[in-house]
C-alpha atoms as a PDB file:
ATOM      1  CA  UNK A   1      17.162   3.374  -8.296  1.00  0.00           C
ATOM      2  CA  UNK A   2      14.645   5.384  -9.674  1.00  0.00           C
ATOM      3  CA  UNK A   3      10.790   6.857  -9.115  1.00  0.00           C
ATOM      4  CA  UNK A   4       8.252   5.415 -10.930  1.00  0.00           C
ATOM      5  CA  UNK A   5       5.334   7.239 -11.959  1.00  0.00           C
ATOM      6  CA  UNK A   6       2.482   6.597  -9.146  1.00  0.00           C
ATOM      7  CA  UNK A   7      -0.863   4.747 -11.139  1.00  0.00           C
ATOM      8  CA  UNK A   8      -3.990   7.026 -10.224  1.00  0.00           C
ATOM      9  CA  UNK A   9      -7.858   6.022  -9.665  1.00  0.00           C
ATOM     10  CA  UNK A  10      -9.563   5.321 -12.189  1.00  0.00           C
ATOM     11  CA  UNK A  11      -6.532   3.511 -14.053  1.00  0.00           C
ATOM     12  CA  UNK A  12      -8.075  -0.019 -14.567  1.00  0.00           C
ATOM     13  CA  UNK A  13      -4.678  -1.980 -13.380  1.00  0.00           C
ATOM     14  CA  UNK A  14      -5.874  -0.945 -10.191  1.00  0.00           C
ATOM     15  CA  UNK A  15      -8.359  -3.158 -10.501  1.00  0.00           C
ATOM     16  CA  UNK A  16      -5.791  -6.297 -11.902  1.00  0.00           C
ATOM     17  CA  UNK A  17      -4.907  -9.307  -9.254  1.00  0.00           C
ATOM     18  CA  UNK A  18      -1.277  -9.505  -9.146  1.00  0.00           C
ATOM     19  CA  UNK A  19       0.813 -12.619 -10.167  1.00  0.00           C
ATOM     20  CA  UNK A  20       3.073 -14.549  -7.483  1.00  0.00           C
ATOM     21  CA  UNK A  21       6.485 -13.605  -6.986  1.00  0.00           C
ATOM     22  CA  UNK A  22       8.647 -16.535  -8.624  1.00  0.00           C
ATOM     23  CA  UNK A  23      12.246 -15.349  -9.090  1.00  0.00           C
ATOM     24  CA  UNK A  24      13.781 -13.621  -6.211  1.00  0.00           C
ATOM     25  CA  UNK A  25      16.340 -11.952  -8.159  1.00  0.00           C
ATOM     26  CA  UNK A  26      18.317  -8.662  -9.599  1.00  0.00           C
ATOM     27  CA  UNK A  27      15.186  -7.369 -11.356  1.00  0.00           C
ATOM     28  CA  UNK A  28      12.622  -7.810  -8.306  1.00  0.00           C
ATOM     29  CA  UNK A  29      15.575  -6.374  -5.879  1.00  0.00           C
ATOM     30  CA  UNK A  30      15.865  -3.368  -8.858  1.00  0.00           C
ATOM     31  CA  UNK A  31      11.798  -2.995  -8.723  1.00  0.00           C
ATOM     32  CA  UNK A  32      11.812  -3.069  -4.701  1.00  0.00           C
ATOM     33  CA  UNK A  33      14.794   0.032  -4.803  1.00  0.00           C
ATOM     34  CA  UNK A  34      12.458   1.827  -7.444  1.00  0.00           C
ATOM     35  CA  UNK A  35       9.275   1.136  -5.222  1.00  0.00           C
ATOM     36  CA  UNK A  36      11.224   2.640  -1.792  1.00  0.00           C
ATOM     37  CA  UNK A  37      12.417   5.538  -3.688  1.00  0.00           C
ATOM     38  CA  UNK A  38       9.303   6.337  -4.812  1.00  0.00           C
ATOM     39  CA  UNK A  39       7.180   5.623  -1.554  1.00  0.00           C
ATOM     40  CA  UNK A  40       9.828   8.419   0.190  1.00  0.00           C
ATOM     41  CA  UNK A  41       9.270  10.797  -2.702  1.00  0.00           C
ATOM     42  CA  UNK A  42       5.792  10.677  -2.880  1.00  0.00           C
ATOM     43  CA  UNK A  43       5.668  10.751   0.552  1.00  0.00           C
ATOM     44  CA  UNK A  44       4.496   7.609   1.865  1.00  0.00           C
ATOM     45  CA  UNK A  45       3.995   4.496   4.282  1.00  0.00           C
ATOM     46  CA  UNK A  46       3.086   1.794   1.850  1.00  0.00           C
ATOM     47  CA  UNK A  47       3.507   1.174  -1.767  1.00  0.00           C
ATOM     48  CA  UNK A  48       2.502  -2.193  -3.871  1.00  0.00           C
ATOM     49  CA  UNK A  49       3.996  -2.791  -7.423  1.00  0.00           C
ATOM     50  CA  UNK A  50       1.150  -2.418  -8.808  1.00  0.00           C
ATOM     51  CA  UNK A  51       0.999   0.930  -7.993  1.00  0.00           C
ATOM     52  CA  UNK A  52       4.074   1.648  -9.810  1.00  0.00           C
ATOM     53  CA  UNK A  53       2.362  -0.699 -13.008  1.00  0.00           C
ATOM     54  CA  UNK A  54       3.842  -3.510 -11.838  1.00  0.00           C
ATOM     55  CA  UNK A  55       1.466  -6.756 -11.355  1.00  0.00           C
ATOM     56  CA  UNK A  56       3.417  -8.599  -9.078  1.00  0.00           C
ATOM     57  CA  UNK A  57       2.782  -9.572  -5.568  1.00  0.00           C
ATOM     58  CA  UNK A  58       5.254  -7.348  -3.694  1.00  0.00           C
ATOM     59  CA  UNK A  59       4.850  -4.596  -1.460  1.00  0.00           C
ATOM     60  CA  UNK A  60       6.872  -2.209   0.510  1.00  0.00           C
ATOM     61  CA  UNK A  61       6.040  -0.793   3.973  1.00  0.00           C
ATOM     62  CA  UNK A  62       8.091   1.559   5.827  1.00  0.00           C
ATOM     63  CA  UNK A  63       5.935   3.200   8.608  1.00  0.00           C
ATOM     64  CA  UNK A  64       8.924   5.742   9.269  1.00  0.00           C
ATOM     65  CA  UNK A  65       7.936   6.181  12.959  1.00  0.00           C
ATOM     66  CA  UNK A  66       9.482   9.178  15.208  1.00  0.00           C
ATOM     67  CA  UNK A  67      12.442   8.094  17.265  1.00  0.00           C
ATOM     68  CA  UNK A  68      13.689   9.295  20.155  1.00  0.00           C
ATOM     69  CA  UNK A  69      15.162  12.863  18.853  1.00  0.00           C
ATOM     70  CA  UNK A  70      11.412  13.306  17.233  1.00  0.00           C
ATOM     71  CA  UNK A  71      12.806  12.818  13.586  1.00  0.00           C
ATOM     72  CA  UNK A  72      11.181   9.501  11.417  1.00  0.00           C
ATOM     73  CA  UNK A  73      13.120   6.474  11.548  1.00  0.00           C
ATOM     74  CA  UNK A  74      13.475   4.293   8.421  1.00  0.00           C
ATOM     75  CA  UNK A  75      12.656   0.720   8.733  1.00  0.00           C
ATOM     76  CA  UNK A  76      12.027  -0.236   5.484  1.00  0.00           C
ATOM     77  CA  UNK A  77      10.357  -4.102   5.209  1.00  0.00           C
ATOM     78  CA  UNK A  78       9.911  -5.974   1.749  1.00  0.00           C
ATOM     79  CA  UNK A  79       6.480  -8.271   1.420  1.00  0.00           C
ATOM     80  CA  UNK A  80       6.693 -10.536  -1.325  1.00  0.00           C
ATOM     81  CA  UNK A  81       3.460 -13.067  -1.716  1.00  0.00           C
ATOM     82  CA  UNK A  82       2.071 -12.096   1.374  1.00  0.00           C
ATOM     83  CA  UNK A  83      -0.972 -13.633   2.682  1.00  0.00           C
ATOM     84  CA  UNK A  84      -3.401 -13.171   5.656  1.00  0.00           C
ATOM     85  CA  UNK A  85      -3.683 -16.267   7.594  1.00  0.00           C
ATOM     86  CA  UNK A  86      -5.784 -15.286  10.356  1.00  0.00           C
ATOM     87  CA  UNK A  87      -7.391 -11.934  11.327  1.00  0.00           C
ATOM     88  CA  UNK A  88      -8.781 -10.702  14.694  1.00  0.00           C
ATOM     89  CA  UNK A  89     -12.973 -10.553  15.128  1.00  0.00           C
ATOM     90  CA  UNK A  90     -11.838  -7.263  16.861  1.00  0.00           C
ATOM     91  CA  UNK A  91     -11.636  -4.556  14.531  1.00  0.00           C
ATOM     92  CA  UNK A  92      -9.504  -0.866  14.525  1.00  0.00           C
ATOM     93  CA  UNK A  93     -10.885   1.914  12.584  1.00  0.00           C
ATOM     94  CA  UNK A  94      -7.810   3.615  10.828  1.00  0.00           C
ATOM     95  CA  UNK A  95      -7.946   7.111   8.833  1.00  0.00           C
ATOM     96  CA  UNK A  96      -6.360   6.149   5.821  1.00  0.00           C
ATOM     97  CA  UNK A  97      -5.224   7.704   2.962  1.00  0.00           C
ATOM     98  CA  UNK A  98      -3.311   6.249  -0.578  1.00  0.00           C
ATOM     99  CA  UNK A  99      -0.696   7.592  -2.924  1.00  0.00           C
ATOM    100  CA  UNK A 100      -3.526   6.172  -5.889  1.00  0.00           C
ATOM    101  CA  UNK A 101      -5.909   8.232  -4.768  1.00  0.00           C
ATOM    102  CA  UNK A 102      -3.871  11.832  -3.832  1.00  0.00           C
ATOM    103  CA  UNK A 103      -5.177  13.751  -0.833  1.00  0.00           C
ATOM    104  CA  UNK A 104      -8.027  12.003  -0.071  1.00  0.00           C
ATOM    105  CA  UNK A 105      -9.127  10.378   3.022  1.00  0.00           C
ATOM    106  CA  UNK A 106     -11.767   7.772   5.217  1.00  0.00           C
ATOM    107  CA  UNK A 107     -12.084   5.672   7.837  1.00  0.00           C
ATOM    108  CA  UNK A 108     -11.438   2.221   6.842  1.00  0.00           C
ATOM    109  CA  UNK A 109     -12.531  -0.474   9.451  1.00  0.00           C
ATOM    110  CA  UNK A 110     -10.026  -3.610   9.599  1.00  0.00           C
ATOM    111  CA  UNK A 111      -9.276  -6.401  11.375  1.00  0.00           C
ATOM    112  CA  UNK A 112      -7.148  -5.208  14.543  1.00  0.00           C
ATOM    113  CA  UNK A 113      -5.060  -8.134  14.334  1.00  0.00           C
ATOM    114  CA  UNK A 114      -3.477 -10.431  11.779  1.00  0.00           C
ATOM    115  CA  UNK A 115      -1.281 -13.193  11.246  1.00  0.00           C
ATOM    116  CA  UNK A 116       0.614 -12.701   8.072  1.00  0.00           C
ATOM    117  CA  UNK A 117       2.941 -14.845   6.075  1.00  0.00           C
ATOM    118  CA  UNK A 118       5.438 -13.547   3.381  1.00  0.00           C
ATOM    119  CA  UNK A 119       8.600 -13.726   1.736  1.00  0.00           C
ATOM    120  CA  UNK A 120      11.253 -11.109   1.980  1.00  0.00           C
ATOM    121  CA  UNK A 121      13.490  -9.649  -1.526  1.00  0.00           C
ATOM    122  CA  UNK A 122      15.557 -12.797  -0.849  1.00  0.00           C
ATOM    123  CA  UNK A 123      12.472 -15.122  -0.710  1.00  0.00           C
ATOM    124  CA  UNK A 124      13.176 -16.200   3.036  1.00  0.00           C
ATOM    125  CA  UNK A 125      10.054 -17.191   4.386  1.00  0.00           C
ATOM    126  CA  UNK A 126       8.463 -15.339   7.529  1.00  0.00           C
ATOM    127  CA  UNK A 127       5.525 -15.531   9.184  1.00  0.00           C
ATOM    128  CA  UNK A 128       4.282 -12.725  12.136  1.00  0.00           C
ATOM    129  CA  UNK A 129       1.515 -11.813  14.232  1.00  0.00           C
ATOM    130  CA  UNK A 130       1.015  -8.023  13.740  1.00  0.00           C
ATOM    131  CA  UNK A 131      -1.154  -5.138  15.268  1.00  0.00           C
ATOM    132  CA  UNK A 132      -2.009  -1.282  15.013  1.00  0.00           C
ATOM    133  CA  UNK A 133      -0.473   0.646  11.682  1.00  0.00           C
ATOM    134  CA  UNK A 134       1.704  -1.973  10.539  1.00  0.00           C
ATOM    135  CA  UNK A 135      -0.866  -4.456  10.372  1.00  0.00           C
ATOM    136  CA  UNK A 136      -3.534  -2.123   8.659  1.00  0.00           C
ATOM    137  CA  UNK A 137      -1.103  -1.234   6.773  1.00  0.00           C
ATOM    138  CA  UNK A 138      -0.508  -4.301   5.584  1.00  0.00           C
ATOM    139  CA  UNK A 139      -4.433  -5.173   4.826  1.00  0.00           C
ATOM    140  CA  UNK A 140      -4.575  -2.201   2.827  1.00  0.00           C
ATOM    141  CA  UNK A 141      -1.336  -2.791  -0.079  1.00  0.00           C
ATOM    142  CA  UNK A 142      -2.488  -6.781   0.143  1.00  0.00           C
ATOM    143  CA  UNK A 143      -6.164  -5.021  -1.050  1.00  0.00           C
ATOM    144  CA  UNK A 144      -3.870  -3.343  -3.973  1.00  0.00           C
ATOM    145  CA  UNK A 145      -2.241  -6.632  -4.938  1.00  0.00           C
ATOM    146  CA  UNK A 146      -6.221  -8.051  -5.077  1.00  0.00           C
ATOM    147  CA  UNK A 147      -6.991  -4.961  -7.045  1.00  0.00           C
ATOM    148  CA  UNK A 148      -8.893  -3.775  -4.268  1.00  0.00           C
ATOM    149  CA  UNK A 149      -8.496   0.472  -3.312  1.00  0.00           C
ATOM    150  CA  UNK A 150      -9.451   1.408   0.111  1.00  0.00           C
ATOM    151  CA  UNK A 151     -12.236   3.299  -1.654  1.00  0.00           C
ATOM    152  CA  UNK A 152     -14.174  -0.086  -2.079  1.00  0.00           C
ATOM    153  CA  UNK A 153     -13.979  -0.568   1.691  1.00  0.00           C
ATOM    154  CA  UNK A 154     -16.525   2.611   1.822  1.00  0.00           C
ATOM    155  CA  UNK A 155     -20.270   2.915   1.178  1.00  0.00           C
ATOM    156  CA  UNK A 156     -21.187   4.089  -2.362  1.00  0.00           C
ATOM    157  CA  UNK A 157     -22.427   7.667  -1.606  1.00  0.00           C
ATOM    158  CA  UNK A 158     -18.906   8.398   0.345  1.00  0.00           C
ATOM    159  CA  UNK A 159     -17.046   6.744  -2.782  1.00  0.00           C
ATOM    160  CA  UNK A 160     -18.253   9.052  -4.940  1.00  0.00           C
ATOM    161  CA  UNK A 161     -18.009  12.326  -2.825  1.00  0.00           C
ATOM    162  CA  UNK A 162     -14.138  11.337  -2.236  1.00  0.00           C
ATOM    163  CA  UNK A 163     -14.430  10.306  -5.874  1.00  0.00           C
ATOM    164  CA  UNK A 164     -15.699  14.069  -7.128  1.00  0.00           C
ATOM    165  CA  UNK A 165     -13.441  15.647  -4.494  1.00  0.00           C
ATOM    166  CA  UNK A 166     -10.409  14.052  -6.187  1.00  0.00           C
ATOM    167  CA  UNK A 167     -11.614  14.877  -9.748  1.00  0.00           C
ATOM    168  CA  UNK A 168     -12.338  18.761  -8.852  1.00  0.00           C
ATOM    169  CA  UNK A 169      -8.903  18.710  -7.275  1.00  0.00           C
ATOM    170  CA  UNK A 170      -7.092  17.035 -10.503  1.00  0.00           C
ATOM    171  CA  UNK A 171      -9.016  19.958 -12.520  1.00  0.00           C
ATOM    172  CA  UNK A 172      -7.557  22.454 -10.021  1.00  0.00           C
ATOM    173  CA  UNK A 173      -4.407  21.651 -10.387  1.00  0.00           C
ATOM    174  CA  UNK A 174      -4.521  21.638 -14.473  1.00  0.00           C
ATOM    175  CA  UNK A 175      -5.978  25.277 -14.624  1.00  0.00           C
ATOM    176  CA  UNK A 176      -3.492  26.828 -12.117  1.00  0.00           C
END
């Protein structure tokens, strides 16, 4: 296992449309190690390959909820080729945040509800309805696999505030 540098706004892969998942095998088990090692590192909830520069459809989620002692539990679940088969009309507003774009966050409003379909690191097929974090969650790293960034969800003038924000920040952190 190892962590992968995380690809950054503006980097144009961002912007690529991942390829299917085809072989379920030692190298996409080796890239889903690399992608939950660096998701913890970073820290994070979510993670898509292409994050790490790889444009394949597979994601990681881990939403690391508090159990009963207060500490985060690991529950770490593998999405390969998922798709949205049905969302809710209802939608959830969500604060969220991305290890692409460091430090910086918005509302993002999503469908509250979805029924998803996917394939786990052994390409077993599944197929769930899913709510709240896990399924916004979810919308957002499929957006990455579409080379879509929560920042495209937003209007144009809050774009580029969060935009300038994160460039000021990046210049911050090279003088100090």
């Amino acid at each position: 296992m190892a962590i992968r540098p995380i690809v950054e706004v503006p980097d144009p892969r961002l912007k690529l449309v991942s390829k299917p998942v085809a072989a379920f095998d030692a190298e996409l088990r080796t890239l889903v190690a690399d992608m939950f090692e660096t998701m913890y590192a970073a820290p994070g909830i979510g993670l898509a390959a292409i994050q790490v520069g790889v444009p394949q459809r597979v994601l990681v989620i881990d939403l690391q909820e508090p159990g009963e002692d207060g500490e985060p539990v690991r529950s770490p679940r593998v999405f390969a080729n998922p798709e949205i088969v049905e969302a809710s009309a209802d939608m959830a507003v969500y604060n969220e945040g991305c290890l692409s774009v460091p430090d910086m966050y918005a509302d993002v409003d999503r469908p509250a509800r979805i029924r998803a379909r996917w394939q786990d690191a052994e390409g077993a097929r599944h197929e769930a309805e899913l709510d709240g974090l896990l399924a916004t969650c979810l919308q957002h790293e499929i957006d990455h696999l579409n080379g879509i960034v929560f920042l495209d969800h937003l209007s144009r003038l809050k774009r580029e505030m969060l935009l300038k924000k994160l460039a000021k920040a990046r210049r911050e952190k090279v003088a100090a």
